[in-house]
N, C-alpha and C. Protein backbone atom coordinates (compact mmCIF):
# COMPACT_ATOMS: atom_id res chain seq x y z
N UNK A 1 -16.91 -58.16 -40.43
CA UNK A 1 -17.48 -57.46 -41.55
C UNK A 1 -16.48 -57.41 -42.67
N UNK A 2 -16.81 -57.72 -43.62
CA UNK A 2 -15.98 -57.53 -44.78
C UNK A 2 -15.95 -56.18 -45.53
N UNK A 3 -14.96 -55.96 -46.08
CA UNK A 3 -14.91 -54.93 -46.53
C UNK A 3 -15.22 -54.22 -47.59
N UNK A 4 -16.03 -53.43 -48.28
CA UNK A 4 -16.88 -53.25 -49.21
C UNK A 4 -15.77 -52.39 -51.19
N UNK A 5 -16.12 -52.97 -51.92
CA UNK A 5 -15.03 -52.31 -53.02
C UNK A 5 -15.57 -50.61 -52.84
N UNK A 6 -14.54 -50.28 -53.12
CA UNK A 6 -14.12 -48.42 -53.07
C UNK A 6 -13.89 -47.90 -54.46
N UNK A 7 -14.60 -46.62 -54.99
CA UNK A 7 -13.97 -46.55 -55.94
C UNK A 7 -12.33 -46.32 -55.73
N UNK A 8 -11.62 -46.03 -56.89
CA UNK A 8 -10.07 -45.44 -56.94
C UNK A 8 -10.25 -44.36 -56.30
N UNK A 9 -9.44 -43.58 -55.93
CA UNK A 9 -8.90 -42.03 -55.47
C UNK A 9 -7.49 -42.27 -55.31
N UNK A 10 -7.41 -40.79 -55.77
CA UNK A 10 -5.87 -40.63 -55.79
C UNK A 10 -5.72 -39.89 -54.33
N UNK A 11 -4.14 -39.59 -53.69
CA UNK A 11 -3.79 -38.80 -52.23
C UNK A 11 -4.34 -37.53 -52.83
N UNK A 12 -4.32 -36.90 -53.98
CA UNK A 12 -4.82 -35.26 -54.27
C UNK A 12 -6.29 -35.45 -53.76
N UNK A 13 -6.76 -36.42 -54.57
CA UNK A 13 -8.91 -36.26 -53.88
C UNK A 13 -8.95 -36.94 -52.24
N UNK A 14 -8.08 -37.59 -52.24
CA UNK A 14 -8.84 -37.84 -50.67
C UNK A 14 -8.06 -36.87 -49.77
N UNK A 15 -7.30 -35.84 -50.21
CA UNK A 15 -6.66 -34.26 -49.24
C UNK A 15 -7.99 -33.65 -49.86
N UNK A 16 -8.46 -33.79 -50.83
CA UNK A 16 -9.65 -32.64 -50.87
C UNK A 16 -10.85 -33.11 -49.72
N UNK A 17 -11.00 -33.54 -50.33
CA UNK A 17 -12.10 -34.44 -49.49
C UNK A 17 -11.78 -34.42 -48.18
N UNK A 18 -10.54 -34.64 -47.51
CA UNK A 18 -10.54 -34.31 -46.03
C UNK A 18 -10.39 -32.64 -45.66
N UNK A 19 -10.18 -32.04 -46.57
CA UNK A 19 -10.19 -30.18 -46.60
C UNK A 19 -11.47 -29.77 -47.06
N UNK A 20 -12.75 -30.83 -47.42
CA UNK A 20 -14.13 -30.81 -46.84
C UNK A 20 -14.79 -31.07 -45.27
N UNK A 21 -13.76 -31.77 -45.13
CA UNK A 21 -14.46 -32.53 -44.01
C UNK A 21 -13.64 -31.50 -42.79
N UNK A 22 -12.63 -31.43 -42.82
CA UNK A 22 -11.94 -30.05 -41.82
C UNK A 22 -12.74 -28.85 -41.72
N UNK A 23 -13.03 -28.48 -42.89
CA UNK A 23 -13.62 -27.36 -43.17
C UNK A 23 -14.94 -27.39 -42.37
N UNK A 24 -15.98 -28.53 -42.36
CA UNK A 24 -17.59 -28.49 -42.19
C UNK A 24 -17.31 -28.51 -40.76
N UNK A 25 -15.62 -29.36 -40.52
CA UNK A 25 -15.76 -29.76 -39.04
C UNK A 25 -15.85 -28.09 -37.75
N UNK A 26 -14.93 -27.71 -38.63
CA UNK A 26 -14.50 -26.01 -37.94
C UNK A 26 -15.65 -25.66 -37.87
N UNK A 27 -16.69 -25.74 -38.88
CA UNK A 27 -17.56 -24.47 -38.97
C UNK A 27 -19.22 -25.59 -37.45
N UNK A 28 -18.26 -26.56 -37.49
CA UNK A 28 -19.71 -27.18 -36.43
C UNK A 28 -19.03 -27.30 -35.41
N UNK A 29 -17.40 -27.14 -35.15
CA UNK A 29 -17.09 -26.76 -34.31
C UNK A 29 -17.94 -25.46 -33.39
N UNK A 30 -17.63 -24.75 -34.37
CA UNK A 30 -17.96 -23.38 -34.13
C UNK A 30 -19.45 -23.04 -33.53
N UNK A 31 -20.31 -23.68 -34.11
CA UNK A 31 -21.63 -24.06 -33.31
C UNK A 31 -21.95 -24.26 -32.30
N UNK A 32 -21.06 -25.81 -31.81
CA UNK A 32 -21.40 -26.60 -30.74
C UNK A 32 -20.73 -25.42 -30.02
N UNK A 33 -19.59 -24.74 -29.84
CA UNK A 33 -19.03 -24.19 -29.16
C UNK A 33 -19.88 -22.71 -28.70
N UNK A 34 -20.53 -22.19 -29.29
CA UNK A 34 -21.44 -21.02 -29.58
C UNK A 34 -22.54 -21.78 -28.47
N UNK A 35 -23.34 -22.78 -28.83
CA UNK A 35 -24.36 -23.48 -28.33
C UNK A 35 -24.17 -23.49 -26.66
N UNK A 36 -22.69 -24.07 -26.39
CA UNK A 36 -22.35 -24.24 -24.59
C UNK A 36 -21.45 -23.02 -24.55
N UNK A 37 -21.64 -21.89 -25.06
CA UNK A 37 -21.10 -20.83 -24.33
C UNK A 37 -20.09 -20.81 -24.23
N UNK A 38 -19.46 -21.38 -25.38
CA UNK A 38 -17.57 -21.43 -25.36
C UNK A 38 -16.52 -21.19 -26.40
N UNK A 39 -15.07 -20.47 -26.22
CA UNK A 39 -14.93 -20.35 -27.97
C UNK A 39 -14.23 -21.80 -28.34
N UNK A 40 -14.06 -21.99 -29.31
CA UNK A 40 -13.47 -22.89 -29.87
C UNK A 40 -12.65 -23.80 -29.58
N UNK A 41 -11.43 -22.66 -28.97
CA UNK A 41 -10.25 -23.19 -27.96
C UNK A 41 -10.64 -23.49 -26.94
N UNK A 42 -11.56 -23.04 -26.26
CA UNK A 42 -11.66 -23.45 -24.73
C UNK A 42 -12.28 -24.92 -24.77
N UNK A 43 -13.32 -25.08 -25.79
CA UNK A 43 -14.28 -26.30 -26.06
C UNK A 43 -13.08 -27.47 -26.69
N UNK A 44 -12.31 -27.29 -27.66
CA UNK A 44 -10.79 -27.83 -27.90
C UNK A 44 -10.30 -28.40 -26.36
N UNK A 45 -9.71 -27.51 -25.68
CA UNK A 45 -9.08 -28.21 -24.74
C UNK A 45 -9.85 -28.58 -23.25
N UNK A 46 -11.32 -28.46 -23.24
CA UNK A 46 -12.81 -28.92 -22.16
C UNK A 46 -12.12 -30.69 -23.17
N UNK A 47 -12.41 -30.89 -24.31
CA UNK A 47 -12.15 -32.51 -24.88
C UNK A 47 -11.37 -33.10 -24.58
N UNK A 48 -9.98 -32.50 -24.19
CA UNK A 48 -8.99 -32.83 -24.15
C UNK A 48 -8.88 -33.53 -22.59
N UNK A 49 -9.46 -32.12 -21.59
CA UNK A 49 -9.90 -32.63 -20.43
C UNK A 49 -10.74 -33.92 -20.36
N UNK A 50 -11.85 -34.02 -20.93
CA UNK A 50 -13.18 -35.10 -20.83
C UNK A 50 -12.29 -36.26 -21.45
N UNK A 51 -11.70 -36.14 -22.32
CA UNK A 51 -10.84 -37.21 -22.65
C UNK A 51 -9.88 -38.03 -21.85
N UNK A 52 -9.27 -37.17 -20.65
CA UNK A 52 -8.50 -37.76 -19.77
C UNK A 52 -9.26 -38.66 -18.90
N UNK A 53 -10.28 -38.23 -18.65
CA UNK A 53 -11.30 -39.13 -17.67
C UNK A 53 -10.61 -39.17 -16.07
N UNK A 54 -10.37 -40.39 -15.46
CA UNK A 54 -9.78 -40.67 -14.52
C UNK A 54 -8.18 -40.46 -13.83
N UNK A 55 -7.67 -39.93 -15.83
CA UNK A 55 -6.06 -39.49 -15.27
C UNK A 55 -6.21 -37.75 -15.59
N UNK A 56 -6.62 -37.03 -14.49
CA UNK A 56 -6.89 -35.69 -14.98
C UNK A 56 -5.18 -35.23 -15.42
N UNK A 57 -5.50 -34.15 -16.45
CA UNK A 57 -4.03 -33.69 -16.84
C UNK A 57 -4.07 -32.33 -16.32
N UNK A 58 -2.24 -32.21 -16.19
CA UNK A 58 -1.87 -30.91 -15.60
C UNK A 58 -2.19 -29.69 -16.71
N UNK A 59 -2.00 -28.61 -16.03
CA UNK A 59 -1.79 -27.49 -17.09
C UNK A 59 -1.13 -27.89 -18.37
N UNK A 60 0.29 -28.23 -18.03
CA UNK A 60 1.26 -28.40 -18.95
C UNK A 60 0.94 -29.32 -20.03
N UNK A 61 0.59 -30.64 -19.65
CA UNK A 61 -0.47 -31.68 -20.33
C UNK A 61 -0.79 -30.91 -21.08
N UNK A 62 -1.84 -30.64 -20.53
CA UNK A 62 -2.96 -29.79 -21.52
C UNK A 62 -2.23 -28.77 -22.63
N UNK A 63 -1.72 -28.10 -21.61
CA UNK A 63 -0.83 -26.35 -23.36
C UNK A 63 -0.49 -27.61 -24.44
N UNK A 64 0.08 -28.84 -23.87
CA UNK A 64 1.06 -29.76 -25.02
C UNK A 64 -0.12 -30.23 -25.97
N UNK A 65 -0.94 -30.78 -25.32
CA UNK A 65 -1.90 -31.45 -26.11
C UNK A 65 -2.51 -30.60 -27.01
N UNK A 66 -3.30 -29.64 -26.76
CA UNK A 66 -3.61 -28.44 -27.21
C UNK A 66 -2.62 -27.40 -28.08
N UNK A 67 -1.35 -27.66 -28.03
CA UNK A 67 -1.20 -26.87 -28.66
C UNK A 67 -0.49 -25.43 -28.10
N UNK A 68 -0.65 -24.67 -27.30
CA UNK A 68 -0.78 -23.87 -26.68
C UNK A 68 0.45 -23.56 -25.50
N UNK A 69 0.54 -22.61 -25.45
CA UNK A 69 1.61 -21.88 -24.28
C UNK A 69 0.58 -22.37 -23.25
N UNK A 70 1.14 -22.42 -22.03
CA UNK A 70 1.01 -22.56 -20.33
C UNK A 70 0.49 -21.30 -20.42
N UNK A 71 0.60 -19.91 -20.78
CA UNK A 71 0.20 -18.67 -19.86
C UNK A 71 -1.28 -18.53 -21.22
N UNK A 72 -1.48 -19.45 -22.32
CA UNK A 72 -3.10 -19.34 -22.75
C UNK A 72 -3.74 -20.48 -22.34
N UNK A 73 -3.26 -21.41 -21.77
CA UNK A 73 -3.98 -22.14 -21.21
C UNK A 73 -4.27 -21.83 -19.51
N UNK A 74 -3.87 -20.92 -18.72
CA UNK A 74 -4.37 -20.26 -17.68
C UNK A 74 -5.39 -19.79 -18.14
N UNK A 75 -5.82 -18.97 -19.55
CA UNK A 75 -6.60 -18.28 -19.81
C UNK A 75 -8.12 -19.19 -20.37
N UNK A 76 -7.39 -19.86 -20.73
CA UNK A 76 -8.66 -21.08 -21.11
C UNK A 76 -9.21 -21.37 -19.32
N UNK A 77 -8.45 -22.11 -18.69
CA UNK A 77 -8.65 -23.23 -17.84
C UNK A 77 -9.62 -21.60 -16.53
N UNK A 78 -9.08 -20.27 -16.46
CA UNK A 78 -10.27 -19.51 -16.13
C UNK A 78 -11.60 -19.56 -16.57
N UNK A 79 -11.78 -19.59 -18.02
CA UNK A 79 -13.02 -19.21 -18.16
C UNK A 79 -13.58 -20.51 -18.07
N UNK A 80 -13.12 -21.69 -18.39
CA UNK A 80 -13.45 -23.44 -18.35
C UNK A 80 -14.27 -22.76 -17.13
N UNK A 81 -13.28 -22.91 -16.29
CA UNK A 81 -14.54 -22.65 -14.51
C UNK A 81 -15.39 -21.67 -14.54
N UNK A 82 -14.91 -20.63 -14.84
CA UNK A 82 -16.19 -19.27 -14.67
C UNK A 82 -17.38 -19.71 -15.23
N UNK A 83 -17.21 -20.69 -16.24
CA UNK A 83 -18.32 -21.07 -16.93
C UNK A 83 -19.44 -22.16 -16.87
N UNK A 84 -17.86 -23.40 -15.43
CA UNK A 84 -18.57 -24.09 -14.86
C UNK A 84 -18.39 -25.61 -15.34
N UNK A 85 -17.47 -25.47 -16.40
CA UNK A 85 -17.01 -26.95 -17.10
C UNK A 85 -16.18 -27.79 -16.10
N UNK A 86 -15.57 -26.85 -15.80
CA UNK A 86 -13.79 -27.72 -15.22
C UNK A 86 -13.50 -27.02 -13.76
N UNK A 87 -12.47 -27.70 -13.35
CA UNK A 87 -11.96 -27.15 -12.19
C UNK A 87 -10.48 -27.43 -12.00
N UNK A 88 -9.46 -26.71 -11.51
CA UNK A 88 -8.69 -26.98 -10.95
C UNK A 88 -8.64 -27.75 -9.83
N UNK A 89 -7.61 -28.80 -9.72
CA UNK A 89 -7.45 -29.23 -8.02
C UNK A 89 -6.38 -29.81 -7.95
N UNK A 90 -5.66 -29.96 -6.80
CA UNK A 90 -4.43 -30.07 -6.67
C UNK A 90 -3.61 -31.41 -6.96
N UNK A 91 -2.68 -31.23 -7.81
CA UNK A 91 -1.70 -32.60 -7.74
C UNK A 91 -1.50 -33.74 -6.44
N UNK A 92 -1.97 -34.32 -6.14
CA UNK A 92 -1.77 -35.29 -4.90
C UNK A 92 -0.65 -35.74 -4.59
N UNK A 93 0.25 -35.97 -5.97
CA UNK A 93 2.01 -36.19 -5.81
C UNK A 93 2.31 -35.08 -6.02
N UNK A 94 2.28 -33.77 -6.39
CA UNK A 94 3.17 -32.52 -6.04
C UNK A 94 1.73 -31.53 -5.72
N UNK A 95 1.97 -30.78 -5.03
CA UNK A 95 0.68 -30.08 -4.34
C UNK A 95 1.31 -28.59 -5.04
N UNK A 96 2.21 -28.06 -6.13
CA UNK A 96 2.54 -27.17 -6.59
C UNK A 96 2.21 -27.05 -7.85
N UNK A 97 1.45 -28.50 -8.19
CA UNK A 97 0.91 -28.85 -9.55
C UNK A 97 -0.52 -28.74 -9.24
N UNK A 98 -1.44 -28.04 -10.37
CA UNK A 98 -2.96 -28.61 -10.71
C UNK A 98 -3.03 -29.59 -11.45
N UNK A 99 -4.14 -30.39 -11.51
CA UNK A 99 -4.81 -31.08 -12.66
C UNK A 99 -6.12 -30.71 -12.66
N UNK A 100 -6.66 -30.72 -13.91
CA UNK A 100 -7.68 -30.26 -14.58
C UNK A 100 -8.72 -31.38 -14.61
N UNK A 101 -9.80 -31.09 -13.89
CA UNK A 101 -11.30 -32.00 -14.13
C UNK A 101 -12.18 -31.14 -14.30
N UNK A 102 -13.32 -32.53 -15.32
CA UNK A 102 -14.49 -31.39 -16.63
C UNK A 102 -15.20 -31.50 -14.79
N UNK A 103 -16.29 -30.84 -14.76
CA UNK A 103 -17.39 -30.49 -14.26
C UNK A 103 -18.45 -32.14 -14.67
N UNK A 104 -19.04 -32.93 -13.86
CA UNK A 104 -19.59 -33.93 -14.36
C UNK A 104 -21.18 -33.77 -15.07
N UNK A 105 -21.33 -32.51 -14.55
CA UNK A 105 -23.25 -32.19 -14.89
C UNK A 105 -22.41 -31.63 -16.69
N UNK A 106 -21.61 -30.65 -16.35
CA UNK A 106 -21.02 -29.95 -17.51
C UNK A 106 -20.56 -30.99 -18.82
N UNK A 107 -20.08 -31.78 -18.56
CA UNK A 107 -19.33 -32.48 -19.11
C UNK A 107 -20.40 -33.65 -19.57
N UNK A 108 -22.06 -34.22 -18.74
CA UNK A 108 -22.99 -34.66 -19.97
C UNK A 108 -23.50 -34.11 -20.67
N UNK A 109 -23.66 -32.98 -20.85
CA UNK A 109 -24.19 -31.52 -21.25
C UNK A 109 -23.36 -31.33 -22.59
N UNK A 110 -22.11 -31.87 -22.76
CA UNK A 110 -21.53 -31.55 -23.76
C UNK A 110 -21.12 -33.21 -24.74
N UNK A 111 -21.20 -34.19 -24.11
CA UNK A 111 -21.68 -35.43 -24.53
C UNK A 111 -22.93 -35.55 -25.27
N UNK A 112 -24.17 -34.79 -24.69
CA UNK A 112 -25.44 -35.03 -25.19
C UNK A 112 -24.98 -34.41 -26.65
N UNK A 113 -24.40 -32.93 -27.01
CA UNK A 113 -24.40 -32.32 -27.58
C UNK A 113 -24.00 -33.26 -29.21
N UNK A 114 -22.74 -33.57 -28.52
CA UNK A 114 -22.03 -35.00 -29.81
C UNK A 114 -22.37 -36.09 -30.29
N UNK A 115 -23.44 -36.32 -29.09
CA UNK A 115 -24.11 -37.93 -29.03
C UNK A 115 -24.17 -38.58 -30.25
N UNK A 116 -25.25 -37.36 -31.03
CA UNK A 116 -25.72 -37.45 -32.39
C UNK A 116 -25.17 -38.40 -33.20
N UNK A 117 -23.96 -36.93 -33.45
CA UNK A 117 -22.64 -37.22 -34.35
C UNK A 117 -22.11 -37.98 -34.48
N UNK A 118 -21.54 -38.65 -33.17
CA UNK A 118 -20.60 -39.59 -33.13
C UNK A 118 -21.30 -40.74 -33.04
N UNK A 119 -22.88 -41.47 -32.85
CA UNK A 119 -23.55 -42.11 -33.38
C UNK A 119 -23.38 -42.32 -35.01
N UNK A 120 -23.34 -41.43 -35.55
CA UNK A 120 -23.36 -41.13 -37.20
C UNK A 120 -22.05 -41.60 -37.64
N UNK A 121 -21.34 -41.14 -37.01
CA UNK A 121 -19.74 -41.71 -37.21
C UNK A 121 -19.21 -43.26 -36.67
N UNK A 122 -20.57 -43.75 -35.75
CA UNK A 122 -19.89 -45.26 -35.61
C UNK A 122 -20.76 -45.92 -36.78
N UNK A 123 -21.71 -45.42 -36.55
CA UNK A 123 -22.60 -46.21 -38.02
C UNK A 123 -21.67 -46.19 -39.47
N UNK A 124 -21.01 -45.29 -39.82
CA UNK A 124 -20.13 -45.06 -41.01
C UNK A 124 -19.31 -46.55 -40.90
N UNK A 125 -18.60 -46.13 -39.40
CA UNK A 125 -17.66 -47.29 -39.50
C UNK A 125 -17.50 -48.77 -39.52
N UNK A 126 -19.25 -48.73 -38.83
CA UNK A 126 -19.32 -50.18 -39.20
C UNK A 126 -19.72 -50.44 -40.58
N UNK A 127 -19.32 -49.62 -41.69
CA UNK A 127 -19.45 -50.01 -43.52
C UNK A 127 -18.20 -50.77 -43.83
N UNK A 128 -17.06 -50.37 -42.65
CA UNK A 128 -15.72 -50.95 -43.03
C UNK A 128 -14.98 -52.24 -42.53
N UNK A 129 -14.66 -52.77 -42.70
CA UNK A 129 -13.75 -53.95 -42.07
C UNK A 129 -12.94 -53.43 -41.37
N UNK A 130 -12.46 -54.37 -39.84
CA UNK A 130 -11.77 -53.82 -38.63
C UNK A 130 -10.32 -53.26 -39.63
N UNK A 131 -10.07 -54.03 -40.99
CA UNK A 131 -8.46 -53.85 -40.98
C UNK A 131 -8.79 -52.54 -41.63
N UNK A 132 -9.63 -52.17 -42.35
CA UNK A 132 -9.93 -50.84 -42.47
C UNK A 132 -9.93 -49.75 -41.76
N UNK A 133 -10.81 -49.96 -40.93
CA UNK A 133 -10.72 -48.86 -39.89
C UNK A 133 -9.59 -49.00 -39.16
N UNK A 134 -8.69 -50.30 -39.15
CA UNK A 134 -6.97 -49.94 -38.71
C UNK A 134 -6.65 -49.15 -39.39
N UNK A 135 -6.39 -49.00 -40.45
CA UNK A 135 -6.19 -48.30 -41.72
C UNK A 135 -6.49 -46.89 -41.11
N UNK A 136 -7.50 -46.56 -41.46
CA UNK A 136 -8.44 -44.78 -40.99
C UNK A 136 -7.47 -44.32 -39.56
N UNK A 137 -7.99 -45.31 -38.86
CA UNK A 137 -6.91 -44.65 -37.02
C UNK A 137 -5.72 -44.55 -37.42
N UNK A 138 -5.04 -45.56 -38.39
CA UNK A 138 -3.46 -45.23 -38.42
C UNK A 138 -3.08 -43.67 -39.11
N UNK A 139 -3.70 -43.70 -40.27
CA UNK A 139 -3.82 -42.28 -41.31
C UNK A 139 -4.02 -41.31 -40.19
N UNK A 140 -5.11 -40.98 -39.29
CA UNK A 140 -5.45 -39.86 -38.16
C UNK A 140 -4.10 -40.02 -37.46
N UNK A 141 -3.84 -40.96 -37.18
CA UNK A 141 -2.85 -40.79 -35.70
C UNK A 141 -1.59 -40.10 -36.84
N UNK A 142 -1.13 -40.71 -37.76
CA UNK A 142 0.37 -40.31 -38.69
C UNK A 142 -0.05 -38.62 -38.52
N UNK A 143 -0.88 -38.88 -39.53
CA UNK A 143 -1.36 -37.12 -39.99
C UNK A 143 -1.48 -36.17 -38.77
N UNK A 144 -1.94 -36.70 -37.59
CA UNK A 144 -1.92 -35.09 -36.31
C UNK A 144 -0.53 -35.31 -35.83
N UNK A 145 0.64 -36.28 -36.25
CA UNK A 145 2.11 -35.51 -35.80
C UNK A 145 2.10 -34.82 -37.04
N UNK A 146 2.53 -35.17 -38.39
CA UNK A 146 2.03 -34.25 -39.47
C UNK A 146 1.49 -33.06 -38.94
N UNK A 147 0.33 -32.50 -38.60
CA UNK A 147 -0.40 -31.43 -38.69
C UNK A 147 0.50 -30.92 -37.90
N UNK A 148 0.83 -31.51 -36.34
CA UNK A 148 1.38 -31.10 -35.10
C UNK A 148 3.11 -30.61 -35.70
N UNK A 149 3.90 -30.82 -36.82
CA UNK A 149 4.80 -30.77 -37.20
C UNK A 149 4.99 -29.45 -37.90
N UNK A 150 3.84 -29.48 -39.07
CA UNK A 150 3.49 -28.39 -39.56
C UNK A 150 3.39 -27.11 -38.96
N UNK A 151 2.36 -26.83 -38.05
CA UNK A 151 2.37 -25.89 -37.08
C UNK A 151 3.32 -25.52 -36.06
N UNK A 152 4.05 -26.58 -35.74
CA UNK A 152 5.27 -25.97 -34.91
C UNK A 152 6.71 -25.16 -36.18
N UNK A 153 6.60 -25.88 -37.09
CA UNK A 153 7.25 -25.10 -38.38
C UNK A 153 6.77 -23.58 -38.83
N UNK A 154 5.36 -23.51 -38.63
CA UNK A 154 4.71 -22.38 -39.07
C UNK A 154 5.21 -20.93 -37.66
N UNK A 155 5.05 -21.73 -36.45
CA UNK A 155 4.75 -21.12 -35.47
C UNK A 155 6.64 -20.60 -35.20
N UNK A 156 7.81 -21.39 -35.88
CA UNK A 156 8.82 -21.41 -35.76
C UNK A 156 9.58 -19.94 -36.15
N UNK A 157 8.99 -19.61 -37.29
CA UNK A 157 8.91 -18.22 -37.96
C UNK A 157 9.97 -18.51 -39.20
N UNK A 158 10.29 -19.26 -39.50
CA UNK A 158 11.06 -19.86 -40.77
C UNK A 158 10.04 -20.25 -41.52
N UNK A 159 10.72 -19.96 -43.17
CA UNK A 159 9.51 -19.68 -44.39
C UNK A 159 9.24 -21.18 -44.62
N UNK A 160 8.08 -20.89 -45.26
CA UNK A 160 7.38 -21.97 -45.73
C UNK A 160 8.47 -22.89 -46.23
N UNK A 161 8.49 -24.22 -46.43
CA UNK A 161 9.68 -25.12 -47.36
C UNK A 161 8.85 -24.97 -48.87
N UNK A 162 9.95 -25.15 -50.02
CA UNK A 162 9.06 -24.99 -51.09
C UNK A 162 8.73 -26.78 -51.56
N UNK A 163 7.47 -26.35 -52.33
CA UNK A 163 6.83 -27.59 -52.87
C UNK A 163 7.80 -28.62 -53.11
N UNK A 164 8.07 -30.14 -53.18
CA UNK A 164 8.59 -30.42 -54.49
C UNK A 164 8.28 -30.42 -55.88
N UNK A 165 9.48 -30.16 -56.43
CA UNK A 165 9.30 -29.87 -58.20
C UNK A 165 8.12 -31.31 -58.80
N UNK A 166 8.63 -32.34 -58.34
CA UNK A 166 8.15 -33.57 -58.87
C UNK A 166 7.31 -34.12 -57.83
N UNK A 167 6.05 -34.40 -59.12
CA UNK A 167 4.92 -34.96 -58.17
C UNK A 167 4.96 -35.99 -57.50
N UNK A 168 5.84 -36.73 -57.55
CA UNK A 168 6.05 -38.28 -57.10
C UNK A 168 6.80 -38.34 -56.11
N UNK A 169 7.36 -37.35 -55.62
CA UNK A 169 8.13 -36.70 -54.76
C UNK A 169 6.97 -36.44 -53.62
N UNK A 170 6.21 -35.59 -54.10
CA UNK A 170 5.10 -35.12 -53.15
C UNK A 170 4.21 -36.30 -52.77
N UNK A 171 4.62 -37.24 -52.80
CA UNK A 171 3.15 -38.23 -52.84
C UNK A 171 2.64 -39.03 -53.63
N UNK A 172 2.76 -38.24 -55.24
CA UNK A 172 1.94 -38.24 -56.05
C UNK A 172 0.97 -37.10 -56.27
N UNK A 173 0.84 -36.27 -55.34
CA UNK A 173 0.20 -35.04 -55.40
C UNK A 173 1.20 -33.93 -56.83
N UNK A 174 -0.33 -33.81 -57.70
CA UNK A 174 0.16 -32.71 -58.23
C UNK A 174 -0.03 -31.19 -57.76
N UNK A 175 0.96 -30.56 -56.98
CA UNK A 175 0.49 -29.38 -56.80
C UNK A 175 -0.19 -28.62 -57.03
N UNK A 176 0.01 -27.85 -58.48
CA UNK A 176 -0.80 -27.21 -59.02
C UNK A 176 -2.75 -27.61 -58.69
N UNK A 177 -2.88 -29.01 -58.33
CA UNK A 177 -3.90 -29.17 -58.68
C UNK A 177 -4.93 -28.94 -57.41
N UNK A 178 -3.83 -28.75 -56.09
CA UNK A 178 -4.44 -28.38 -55.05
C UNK A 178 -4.73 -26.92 -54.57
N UNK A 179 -6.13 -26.71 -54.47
CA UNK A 179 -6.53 -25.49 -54.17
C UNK A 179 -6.17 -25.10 -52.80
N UNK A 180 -5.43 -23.89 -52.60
CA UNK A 180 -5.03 -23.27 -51.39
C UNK A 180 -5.16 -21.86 -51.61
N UNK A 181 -5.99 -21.17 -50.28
CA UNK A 181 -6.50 -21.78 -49.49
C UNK A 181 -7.68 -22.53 -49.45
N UNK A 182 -8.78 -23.48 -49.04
CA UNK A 182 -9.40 -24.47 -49.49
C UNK A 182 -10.63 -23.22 -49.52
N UNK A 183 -11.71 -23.74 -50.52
CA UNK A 183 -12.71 -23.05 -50.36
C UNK A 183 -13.66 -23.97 -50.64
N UNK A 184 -14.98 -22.99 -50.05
CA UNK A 184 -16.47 -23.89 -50.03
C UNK A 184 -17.32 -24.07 -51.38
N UNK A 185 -17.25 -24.92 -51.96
CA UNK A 185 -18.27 -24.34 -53.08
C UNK A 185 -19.84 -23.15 -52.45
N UNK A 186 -19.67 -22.81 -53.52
CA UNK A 186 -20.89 -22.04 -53.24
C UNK A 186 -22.55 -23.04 -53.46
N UNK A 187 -23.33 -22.67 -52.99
CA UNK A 187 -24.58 -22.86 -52.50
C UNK A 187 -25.18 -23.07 -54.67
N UNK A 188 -25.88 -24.13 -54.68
CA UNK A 188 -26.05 -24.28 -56.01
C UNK A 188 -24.81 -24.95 -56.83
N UNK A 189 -23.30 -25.19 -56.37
CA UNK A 189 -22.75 -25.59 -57.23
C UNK A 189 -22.14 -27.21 -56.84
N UNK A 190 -21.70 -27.82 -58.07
CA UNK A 190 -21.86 -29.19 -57.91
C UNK A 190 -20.19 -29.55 -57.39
């Protein structure tokens, strides 16, 4: 497939534009998660699980991937089961270790749920050329050590770093021009 002309954008509109797309994502997060009886985090790291497939991951796995301390991911990986997603079962090379598997009835149950979506999202991608969508996976994969960098800075308890003075410095991003914290337009506006 060849690849189709784009208009221009600068790194300031396509950070907006993905602080649309974060934004709609949270709030359908928040749905699907409401929908199977789960909060956010727990449905967060149920993916993380379903994602491993055949190499189930340990606790520890999981807090890393996720994000998360070992003693809130006990707290997840309880209600995961109470609820019927996942299970604990024992490490086969250390029997002092768990690994974590989704529930298989549970786990199409929450496939059906995405099916949709992620139908919608391969259709997008086939608009692009493979070196494109190299492109898109490389940007995701850079940007979640980015994000993952960010948050361990935040979580560090040392202040924010300040902007740079010069936009060219930043990227090319002019500061000023980025709205923080991001907001929704309102209903009626363009």
């Amino acid at each position: 497939m060849q690849g189709k002309t784009r208009p221009p954008a600068t790194s300031g509109e396509a950070i907006s534009r993905m602080d649309h797309y974060v934004a709609l994502g949270l709030i359908g997060r928040q749905e699907v998660a409401q929908l199977l009886g789960l909060n956010v985090t727990d449905l967060t790291c149920l993916g993380h699980v379903m994602e491993a497939g055949d190499e189930p991951l340990s606790a520890g796995d999981l807090a890393a991937l996720a994000n998360l301390t070992t003693g809130a991911v006990t707290g997840v990986l309880n209600r995961l089961e109470r609820a019927g997603y996942a299970k604990r079962q024992p490490d086969p090379a250390d029997r002092r270790r768990v690994r974590v598997v989704a529930d298989p009835v549970a786990a199409r149950r929450v496939v059906e749920v995405y099916r949709p979506f992620y139908a919608r999202l391969a259709a997008l991608f086939d608009d692009y050329s493979p070196e494109e969508v190299a492109v898109i996976a490389d940007w995701f994969a850079r940007a979640t050590v980015e994000a993952r960098a960010h948050l361990d800075h935040l979580r560090s308890g040392e202040p924010p770093s300040a902007a740079p003075a010069d936009p060219a410095a930043a990227g090319g991003l002019n500061p000023p021009m980025i709205k923080f914290p991001f907001s929704c337009p309102t209903e009626g506006s363009a």
